[in-house]
C-alpha atoms as a PDB file:
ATOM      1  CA  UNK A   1      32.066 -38.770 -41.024  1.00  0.00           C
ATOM      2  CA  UNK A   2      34.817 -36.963 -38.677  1.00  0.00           C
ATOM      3  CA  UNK A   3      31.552 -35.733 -36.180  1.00  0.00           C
ATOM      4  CA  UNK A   4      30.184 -39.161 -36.310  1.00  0.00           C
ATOM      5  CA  UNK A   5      33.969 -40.940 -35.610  1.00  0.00           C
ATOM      6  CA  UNK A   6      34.376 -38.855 -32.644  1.00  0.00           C
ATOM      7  CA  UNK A   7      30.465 -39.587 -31.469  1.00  0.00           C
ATOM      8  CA  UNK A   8      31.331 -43.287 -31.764  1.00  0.00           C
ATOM      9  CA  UNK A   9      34.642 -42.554 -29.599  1.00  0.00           C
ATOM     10  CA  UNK A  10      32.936 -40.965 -26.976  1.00  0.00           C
ATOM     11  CA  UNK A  11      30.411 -43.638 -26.516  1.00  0.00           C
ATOM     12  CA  UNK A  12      33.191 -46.249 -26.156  1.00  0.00           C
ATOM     13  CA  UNK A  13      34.742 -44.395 -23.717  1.00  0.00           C
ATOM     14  CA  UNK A  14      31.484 -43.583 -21.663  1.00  0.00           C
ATOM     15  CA  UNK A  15      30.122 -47.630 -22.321  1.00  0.00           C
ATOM     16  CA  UNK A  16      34.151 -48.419 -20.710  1.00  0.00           C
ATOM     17  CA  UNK A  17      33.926 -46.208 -17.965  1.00  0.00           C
ATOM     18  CA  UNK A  18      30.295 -48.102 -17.505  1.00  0.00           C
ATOM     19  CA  UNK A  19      32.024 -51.184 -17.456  1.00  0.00           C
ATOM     20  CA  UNK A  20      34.819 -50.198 -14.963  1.00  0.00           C
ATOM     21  CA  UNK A  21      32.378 -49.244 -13.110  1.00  0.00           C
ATOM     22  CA  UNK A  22      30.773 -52.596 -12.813  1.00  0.00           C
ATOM     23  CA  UNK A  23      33.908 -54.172 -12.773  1.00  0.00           C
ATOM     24  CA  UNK A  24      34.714 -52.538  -9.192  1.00  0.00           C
ATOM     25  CA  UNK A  25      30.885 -52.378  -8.191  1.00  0.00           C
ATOM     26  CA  UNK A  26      30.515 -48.329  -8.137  1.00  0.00           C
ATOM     27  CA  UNK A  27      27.534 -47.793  -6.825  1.00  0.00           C
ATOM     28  CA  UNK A  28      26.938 -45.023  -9.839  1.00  0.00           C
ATOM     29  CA  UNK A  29      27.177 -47.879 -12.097  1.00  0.00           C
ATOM     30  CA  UNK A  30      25.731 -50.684 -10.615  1.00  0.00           C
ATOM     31  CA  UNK A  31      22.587 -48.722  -9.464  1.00  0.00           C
ATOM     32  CA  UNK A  32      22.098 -48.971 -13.302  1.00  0.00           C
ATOM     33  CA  UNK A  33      21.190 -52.447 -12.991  1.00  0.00           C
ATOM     34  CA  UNK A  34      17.685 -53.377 -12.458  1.00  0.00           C
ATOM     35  CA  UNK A  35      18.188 -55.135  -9.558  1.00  0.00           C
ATOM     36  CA  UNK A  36      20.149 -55.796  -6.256  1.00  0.00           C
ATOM     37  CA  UNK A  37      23.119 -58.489  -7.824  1.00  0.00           C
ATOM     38  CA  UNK A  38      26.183 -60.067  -6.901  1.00  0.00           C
ATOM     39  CA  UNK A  39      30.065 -59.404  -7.525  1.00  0.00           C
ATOM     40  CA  UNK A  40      30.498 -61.945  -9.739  1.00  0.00           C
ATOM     41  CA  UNK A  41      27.489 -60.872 -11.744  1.00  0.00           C
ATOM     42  CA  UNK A  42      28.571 -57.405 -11.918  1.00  0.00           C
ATOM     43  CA  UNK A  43      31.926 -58.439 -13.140  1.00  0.00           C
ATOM     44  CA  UNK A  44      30.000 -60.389 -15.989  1.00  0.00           C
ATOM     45  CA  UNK A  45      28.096 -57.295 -16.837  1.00  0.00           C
ATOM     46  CA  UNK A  46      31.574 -55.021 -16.784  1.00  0.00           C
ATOM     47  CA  UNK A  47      32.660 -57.948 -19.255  1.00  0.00           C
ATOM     48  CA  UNK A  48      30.045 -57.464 -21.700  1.00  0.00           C
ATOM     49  CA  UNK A  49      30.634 -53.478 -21.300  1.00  0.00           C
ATOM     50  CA  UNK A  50      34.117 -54.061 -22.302  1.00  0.00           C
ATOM     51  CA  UNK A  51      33.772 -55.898 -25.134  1.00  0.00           C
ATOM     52  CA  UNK A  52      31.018 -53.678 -26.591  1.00  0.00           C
ATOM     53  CA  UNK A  53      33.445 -50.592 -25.714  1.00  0.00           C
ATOM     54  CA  UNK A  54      36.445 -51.865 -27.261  1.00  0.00           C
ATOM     55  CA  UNK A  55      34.353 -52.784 -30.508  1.00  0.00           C
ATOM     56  CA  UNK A  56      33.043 -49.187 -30.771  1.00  0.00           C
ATOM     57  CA  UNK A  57      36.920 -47.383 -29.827  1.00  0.00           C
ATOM     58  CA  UNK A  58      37.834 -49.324 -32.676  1.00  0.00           C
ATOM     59  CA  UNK A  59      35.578 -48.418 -35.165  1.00  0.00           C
ATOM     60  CA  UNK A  60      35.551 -44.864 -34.201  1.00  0.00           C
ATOM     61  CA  UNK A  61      39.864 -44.431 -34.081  1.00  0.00           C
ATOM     62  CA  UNK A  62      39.839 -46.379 -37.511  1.00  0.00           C
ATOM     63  CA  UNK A  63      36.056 -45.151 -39.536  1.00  0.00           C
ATOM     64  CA  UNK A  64      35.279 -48.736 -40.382  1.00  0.00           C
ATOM     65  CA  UNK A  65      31.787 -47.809 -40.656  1.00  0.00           C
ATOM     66  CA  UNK A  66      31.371 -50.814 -42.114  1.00  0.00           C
ATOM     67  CA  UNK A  67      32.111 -53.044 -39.751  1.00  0.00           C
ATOM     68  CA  UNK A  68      28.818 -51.510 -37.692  1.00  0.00           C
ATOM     69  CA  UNK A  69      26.161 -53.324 -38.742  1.00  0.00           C
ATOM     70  CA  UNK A  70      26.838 -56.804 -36.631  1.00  0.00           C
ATOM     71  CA  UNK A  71      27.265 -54.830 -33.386  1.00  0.00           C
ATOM     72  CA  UNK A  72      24.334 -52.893 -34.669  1.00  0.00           C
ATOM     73  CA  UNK A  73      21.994 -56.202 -35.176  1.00  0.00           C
ATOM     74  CA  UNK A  74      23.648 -57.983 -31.661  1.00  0.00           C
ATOM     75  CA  UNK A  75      22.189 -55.110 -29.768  1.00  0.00           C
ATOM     76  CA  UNK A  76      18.978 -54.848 -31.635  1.00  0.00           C
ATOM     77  CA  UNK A  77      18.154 -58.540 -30.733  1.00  0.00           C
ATOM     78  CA  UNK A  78      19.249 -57.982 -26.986  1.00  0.00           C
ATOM     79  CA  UNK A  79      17.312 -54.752 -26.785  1.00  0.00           C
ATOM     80  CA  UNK A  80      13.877 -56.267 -28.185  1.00  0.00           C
ATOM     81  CA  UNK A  81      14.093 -60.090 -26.084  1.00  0.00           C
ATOM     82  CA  UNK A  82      14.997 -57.626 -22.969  1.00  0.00           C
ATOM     83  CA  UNK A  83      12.361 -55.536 -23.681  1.00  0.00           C
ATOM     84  CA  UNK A  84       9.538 -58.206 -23.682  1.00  0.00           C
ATOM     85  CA  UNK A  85      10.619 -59.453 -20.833  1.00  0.00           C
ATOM     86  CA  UNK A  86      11.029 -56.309 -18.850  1.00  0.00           C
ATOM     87  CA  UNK A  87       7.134 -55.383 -20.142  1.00  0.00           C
ATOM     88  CA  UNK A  88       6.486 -59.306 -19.132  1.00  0.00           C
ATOM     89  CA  UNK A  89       7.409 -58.467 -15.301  1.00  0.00           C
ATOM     90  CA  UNK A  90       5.217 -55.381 -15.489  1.00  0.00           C
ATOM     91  CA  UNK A  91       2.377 -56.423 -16.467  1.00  0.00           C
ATOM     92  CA  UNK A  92       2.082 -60.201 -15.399  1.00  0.00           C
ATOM     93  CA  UNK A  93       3.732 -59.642 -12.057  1.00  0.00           C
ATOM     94  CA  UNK A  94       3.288 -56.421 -11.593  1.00  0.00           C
ATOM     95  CA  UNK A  95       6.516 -54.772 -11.275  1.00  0.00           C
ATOM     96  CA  UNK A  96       5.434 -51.165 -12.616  1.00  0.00           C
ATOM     97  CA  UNK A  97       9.451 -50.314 -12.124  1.00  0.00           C
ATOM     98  CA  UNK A  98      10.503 -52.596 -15.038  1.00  0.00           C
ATOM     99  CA  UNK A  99       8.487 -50.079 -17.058  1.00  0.00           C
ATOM    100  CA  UNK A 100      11.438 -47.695 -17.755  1.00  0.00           C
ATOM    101  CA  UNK A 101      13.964 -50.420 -18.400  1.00  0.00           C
ATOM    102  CA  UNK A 102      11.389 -52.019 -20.773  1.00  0.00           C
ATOM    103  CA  UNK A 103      11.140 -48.942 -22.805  1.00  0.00           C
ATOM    104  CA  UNK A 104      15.013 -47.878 -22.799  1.00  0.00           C
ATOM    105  CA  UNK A 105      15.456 -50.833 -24.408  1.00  0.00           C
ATOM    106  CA  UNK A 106      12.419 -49.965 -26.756  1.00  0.00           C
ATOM    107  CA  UNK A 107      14.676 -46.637 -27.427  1.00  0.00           C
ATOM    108  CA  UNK A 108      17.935 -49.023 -27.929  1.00  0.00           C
ATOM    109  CA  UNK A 109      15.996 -51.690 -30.239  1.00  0.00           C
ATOM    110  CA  UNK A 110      14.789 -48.615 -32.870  1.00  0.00           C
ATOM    111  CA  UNK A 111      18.493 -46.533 -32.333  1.00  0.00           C
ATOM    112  CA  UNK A 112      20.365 -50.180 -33.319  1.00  0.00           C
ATOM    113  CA  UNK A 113      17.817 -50.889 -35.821  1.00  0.00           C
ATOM    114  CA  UNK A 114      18.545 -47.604 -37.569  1.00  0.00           C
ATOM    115  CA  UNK A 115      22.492 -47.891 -37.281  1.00  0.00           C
ATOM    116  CA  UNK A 116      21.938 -51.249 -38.869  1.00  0.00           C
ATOM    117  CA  UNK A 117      19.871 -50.378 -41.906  1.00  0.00           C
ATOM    118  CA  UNK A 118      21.978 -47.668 -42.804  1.00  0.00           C
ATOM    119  CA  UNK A 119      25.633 -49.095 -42.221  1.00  0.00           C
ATOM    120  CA  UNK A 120      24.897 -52.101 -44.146  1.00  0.00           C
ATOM    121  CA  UNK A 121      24.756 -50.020 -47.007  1.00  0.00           C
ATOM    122  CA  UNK A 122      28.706 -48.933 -46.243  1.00  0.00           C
ATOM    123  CA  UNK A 123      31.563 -51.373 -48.255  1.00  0.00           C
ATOM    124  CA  UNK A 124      34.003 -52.338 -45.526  1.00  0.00           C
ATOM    125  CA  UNK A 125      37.626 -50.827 -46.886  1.00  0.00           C
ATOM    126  CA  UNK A 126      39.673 -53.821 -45.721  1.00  0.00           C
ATOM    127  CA  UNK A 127      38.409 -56.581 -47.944  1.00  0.00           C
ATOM    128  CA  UNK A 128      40.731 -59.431 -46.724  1.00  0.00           C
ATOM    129  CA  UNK A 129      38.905 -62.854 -46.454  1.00  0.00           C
ATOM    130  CA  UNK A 130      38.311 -64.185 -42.548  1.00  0.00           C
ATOM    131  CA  UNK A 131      40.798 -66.594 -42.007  1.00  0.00           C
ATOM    132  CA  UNK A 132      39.330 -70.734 -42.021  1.00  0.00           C
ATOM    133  CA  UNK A 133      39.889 -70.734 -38.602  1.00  0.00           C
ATOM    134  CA  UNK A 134      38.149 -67.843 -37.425  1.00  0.00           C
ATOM    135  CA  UNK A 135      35.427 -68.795 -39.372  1.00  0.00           C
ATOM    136  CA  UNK A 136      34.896 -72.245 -37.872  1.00  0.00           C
ATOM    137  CA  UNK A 137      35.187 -71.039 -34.372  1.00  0.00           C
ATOM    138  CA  UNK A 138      32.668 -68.745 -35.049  1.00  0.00           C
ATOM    139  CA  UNK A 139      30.181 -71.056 -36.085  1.00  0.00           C
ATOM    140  CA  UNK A 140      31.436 -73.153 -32.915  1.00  0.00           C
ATOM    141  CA  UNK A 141      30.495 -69.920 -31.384  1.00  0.00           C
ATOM    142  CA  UNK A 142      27.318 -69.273 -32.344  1.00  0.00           C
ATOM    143  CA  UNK A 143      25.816 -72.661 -31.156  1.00  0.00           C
ATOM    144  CA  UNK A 144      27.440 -72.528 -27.965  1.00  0.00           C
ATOM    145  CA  UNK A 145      26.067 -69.167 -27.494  1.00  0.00           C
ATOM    146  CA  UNK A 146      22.547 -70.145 -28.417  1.00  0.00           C
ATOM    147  CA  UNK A 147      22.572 -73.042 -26.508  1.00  0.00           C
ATOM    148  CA  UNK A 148      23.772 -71.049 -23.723  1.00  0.00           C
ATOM    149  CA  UNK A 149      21.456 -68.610 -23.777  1.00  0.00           C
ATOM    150  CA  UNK A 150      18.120 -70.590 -24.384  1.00  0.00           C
ATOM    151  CA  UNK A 151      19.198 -72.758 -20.911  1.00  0.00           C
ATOM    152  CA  UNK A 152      20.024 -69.225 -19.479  1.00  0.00           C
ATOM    153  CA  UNK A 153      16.292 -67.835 -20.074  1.00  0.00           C
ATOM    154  CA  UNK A 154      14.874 -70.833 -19.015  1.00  0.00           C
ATOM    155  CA  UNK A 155      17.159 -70.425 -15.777  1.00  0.00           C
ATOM    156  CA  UNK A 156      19.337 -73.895 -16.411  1.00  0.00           C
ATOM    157  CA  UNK A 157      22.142 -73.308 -13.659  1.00  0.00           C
ATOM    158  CA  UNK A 158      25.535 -73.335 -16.556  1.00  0.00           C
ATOM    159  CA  UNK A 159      27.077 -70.062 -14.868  1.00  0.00           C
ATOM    160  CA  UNK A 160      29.765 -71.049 -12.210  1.00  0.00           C
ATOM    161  CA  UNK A 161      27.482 -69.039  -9.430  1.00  0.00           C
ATOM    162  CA  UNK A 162      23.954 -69.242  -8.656  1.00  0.00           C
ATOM    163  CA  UNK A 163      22.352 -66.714 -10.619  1.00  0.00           C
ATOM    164  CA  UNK A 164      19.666 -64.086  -9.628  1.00  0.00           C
ATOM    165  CA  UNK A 165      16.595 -66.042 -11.929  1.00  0.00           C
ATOM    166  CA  UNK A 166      16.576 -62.387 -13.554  1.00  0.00           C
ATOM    167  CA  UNK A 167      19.807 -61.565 -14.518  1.00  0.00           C
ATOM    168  CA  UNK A 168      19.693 -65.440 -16.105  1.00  0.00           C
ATOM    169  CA  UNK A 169      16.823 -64.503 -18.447  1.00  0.00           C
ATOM    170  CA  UNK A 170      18.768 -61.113 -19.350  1.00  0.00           C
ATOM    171  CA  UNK A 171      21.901 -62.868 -19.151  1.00  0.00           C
ATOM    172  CA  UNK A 172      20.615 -65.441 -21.819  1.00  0.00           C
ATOM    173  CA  UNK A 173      18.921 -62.623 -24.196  1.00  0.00           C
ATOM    174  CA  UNK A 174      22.748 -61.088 -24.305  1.00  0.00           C
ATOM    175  CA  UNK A 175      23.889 -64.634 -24.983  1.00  0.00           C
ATOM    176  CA  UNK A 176      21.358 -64.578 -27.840  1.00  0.00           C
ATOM    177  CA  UNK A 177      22.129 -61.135 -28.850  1.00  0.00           C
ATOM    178  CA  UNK A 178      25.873 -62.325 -29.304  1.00  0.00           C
ATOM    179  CA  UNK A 179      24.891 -64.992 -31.493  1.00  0.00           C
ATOM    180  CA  UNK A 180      23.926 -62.939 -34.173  1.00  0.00           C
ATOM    181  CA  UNK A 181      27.220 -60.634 -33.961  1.00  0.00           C
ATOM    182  CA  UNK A 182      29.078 -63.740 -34.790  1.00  0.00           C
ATOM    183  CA  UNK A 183      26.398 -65.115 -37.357  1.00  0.00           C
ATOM    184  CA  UNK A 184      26.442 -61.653 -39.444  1.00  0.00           C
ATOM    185  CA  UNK A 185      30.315 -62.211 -39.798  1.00  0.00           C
ATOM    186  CA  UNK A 186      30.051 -65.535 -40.719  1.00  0.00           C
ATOM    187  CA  UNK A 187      27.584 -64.883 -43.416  1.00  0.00           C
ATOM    188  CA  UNK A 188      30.008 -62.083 -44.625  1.00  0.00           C
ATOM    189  CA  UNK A 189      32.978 -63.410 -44.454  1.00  0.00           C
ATOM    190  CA  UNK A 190      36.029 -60.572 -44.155  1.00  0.00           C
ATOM    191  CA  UNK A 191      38.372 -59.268 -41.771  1.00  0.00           C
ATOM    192  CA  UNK A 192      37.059 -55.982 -40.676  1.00  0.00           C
ATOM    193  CA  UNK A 193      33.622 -57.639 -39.855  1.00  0.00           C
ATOM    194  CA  UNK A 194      35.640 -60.763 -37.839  1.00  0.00           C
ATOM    195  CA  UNK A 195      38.612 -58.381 -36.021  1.00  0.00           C
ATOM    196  CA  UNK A 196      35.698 -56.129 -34.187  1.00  0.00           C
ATOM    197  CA  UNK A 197      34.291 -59.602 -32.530  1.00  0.00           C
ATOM    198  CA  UNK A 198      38.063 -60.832 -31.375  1.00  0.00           C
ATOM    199  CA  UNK A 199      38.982 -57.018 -30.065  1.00  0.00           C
ATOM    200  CA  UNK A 200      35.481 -57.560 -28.234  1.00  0.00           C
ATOM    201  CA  UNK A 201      36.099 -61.585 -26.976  1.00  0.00           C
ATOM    202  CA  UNK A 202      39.541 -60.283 -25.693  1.00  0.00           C
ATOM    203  CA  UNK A 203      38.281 -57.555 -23.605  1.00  0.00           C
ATOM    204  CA  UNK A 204      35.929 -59.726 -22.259  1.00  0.00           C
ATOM    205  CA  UNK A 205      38.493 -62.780 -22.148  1.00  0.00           C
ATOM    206  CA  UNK A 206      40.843 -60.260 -20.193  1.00  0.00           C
ATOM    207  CA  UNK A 207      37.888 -59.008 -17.450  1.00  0.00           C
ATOM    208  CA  UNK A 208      36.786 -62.194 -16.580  1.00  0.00           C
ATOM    209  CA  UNK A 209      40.011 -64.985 -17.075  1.00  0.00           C
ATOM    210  CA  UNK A 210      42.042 -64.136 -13.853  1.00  0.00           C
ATOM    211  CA  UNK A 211      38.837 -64.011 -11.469  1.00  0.00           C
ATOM    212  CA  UNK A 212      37.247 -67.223 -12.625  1.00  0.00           C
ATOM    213  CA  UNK A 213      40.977 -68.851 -11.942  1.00  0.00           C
ATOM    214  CA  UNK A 214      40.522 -67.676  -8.719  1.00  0.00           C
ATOM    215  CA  UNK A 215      37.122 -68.863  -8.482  1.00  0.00           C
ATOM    216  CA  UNK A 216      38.605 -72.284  -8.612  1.00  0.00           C
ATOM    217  CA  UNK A 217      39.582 -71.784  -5.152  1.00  0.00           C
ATOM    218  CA  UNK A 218      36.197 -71.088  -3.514  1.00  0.00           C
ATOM    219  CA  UNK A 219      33.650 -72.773  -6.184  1.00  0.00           C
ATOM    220  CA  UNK A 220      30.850 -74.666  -5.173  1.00  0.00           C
ATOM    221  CA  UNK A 221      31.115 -78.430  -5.714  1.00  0.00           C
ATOM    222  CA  UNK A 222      27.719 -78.510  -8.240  1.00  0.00           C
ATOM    223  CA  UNK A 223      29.319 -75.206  -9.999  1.00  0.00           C
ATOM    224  CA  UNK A 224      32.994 -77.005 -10.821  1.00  0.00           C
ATOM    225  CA  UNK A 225      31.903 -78.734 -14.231  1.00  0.00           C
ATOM    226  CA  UNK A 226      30.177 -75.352 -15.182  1.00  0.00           C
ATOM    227  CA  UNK A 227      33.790 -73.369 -14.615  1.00  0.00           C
ATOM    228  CA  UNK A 228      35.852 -75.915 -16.066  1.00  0.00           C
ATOM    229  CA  UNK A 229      33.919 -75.466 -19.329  1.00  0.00           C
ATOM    230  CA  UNK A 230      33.752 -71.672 -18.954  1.00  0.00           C
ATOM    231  CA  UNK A 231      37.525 -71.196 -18.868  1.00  0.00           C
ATOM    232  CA  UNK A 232      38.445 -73.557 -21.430  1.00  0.00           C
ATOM    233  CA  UNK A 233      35.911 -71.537 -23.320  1.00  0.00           C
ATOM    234  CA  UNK A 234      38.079 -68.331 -22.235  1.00  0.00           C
ATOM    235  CA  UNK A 235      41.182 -69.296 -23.042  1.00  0.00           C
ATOM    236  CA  UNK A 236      40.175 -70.729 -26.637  1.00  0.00           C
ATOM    237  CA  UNK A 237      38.843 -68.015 -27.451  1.00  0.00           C
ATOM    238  CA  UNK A 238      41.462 -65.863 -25.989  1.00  0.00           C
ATOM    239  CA  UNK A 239      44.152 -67.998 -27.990  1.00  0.00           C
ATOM    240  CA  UNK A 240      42.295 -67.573 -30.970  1.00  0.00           C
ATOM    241  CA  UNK A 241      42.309 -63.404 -30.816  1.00  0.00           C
ATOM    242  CA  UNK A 242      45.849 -63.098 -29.938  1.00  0.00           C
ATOM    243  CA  UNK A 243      47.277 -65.158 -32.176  1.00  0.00           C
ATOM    244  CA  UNK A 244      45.492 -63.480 -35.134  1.00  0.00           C
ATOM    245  CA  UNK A 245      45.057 -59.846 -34.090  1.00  0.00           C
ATOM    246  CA  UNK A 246      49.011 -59.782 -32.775  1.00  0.00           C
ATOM    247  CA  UNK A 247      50.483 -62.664 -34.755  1.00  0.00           C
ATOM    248  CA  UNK A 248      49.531 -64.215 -37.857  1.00  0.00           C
ATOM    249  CA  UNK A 249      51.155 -62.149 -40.514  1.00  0.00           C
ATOM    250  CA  UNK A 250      48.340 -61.901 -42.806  1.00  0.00           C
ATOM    251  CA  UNK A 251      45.659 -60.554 -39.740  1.00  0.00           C
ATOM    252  CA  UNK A 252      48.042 -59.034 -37.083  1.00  0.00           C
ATOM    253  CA  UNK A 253      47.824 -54.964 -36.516  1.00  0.00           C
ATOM    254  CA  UNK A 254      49.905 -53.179 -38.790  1.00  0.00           C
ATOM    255  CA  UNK A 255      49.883 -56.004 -41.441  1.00  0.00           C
END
């Protein structure tokens, strides 16, 4: 277990530097991305990074093995709905270069697969129920995040920006993908599966909160609904994760 601890470390920490790197728009890092995109869509991307990196440093520094298998199943349902449509824009509109993306996530769909089957066999060691709270918000979240990513894939303008038509469709599979994280901890209801989705909502919450503010500056009139509902969606969910991983006696680190 100590090898595959320290594996799981050193992923975080390569997925965070990733996500820095999108954060500030390194051209090392954004060059990842299939195609040309904005700023505010890279810093959306370095979002997502963040909270996946965070969720994996925590696992590996504590061996909660068995908190894997919800990260494990969101990134098996990104990697297949990104993979059909990365093979989709091959072979119906013939962009051969969304081969290799199609099958890295091919690679990423049987790797998260794998990780899933087997950690769902692991007991989680911290038994304590998810607090009534948590749990409703997560089932708040999962519609909101299916709802946001079906009008996402079919390229429904809810970002605050206009979106590449792409990035919406992979945009809405993560959306999807996200979903799922919350819906496995909702179906198994305990603290060590619910504190690896707040760590990951407030490293996402802390990326993206101060530059959407900003954004209220400089936001298009038909894009000011969309924002208003996107940072009171930040700072619930923000609220909810500090309060109960820093907090609430029963949740907070070190209880």
């Amino acid at each position: 277990m100590k090898l595959l601890r320290n594996l799981t470390l050193i992923g975080g920490l390569v997925i965070l530097a990733l996500a820095f790197g999108f954060i500030f728009r390194i051209p090392i890092a954004t060059g990842i991305w299939p195609w040309p995109d904005g700023r505010l869509s890279y810093l959306f991307i370095g979002s997502i990074l963040a909270a996946v990196s965070v969720a994996a440093l925590w696992v590996g520094w504590t061996g909660e093995f068995g908190a894997l298998p919800a990260g494990s199943l969101n990134i098996l349902v990104i990697a297949v709905t990104t993979s059909i449509y990365f093979f989709r824009l091959a072979l119906q509109e013939g962009r051969t270069n969304m081969i290799p993306y199609g099958i890295t996530s091919v690679v990423m769909a049987i790797a998260s697969g794998a990780a899933f089957l087997w950690s769902r066999r692991l007991s989680l060691r911290d038994v304590r129920p998810t607090p009534t709270l948590v749990k409703v918000s997560f089932g708040f979240f999962i519609v909101s995040l299916i709802f946001a990513g079906s009008a996402l894939i079919f390229k429904i303008p809810i970002f605050p920006w206009a979106l590449n038509p792409d990035s919406s469709v992979i945009f809405g599979c993560i959306f999807i993908g996200d979903a799922f994280y919350f819906l496995y901890s909702l179906i198994h209801p305990r603290w060590h599966n619910a504190l690896g989705q707040l760590l990951s909502f407030l490293a996402y919450d802390l990326v993206l909160i101060i530059p959407f503010l900003s954004l209220f500056k400089t936001v298009e009139p038909e894009y000011l609904l969309n924002l208003v509902v996107y940072v009171a969606f930040l700072v619930y969910i923000g609220a909810i994760a500090f309060y109960y991983l820093f907090f609430n006696s029963k949740t907070r680190f070190g209880s």
